[in-house]
Protein backbone atom coordinates (compact mmCIF):
# COMPACT_ATOMS: atom_id res chain seq x y z
CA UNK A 1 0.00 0.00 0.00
CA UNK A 2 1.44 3.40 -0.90
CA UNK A 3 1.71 6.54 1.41
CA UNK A 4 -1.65 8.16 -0.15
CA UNK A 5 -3.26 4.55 -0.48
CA UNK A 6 -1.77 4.26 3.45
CA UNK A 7 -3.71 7.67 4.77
CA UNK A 8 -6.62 7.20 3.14
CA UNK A 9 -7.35 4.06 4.54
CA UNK A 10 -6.55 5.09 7.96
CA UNK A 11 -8.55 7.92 7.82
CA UNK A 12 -11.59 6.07 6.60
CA UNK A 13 -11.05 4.15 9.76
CA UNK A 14 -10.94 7.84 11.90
CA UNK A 15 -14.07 8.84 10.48
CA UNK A 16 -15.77 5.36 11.03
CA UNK A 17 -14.27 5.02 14.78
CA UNK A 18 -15.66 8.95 15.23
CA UNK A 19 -19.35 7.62 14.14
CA UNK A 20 -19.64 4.48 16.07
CA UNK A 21 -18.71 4.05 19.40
CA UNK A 22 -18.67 0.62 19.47
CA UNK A 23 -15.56 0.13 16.73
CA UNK A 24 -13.73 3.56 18.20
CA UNK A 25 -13.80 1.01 21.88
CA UNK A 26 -12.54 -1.99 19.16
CA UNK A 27 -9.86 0.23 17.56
CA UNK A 28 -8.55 0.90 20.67
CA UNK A 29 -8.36 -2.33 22.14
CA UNK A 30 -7.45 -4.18 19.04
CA UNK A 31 -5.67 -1.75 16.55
CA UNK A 32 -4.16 -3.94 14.98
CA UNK A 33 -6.65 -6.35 13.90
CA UNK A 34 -8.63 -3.14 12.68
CA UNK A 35 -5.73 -2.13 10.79
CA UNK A 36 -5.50 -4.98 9.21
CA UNK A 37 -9.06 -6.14 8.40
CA UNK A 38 -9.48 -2.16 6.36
CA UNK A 39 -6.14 -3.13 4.19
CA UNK A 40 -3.13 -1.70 6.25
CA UNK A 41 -0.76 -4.71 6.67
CA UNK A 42 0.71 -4.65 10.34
CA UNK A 43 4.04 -6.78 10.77
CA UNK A 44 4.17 -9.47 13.08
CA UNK A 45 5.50 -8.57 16.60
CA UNK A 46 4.90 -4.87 15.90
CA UNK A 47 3.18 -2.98 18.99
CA UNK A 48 0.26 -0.46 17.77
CA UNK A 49 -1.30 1.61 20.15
CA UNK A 50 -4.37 4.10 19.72
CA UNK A 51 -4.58 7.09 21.96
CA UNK A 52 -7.20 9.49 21.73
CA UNK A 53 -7.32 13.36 22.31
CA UNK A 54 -9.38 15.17 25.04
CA UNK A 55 -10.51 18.41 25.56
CA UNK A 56 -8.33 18.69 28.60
CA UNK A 57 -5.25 16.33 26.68
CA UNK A 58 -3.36 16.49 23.35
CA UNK A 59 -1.31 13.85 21.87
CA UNK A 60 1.68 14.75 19.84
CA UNK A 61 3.29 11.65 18.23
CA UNK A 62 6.86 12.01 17.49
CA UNK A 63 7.87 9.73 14.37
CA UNK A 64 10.82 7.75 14.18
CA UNK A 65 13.30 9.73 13.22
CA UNK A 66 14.65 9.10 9.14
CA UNK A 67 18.64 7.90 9.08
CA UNK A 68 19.58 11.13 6.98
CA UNK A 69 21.41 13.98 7.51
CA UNK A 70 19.42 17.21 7.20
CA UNK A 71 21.04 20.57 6.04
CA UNK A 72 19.36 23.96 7.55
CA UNK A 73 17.38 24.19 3.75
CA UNK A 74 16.35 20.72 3.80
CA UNK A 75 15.12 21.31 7.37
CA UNK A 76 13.37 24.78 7.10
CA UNK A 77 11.20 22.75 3.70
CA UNK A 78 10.51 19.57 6.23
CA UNK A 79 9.45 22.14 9.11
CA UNK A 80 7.27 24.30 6.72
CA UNK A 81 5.48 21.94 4.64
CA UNK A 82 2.73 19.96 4.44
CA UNK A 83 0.03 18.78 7.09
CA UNK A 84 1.37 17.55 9.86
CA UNK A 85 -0.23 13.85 9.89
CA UNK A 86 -1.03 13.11 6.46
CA UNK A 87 -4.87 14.73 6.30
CA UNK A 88 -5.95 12.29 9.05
CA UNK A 89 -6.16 14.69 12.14
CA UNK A 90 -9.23 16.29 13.55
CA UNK A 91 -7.62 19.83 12.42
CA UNK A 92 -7.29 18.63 8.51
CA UNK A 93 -10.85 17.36 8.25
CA UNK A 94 -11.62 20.60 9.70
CA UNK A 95 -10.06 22.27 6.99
CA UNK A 96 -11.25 19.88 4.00
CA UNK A 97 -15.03 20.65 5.26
């Protein structure tokens, strides 16, 4: 699955776990399996965990970090472009609407 293939897919699943309770409590419990039975292959062995944002609590996920060397222009481009989580955060759907 590609990047765009990869986001799209995941934030099918955002939208679905915002409308029913009932797979938001399954997605958290058992991301994973969620992940995998809407098309986004999970290796075996690898932890996934689903936290979710409060009024009074905000989540800031901190990917790993890519094994290249980044030069102050290549840094300032990273650092000023783009959405921040691929169009699947609250704050992007806002926008899109």
């Amino acid at each position: 699955m590609e990047a765009n293939e990869h986001q799209q897919a995941l934030g099918k699943i955002i939208a679905k776990a915002w409308a029913d309770e009932g797979f938001k409590q399954q997605f958290i419990e058992n991301p994973a399996e969620i992940l995998n039975a809407e098309g986004i292959s999970v290796p075996e062995g690898m932890k996934v965990s689903v936290v979710e944002d409060t009024a009074a609590c905000m989540h800031i996920i901190l990917p790993v970090s890519p094994d290249i060397e980044m030069d102050g222009a290549a840094l300032n481009s990273v650092a000023g472009g783009g959405s921040c989580c691929g169009g699947s955060c609250s704050s992007c759907w806002d926008e899109a609407q």
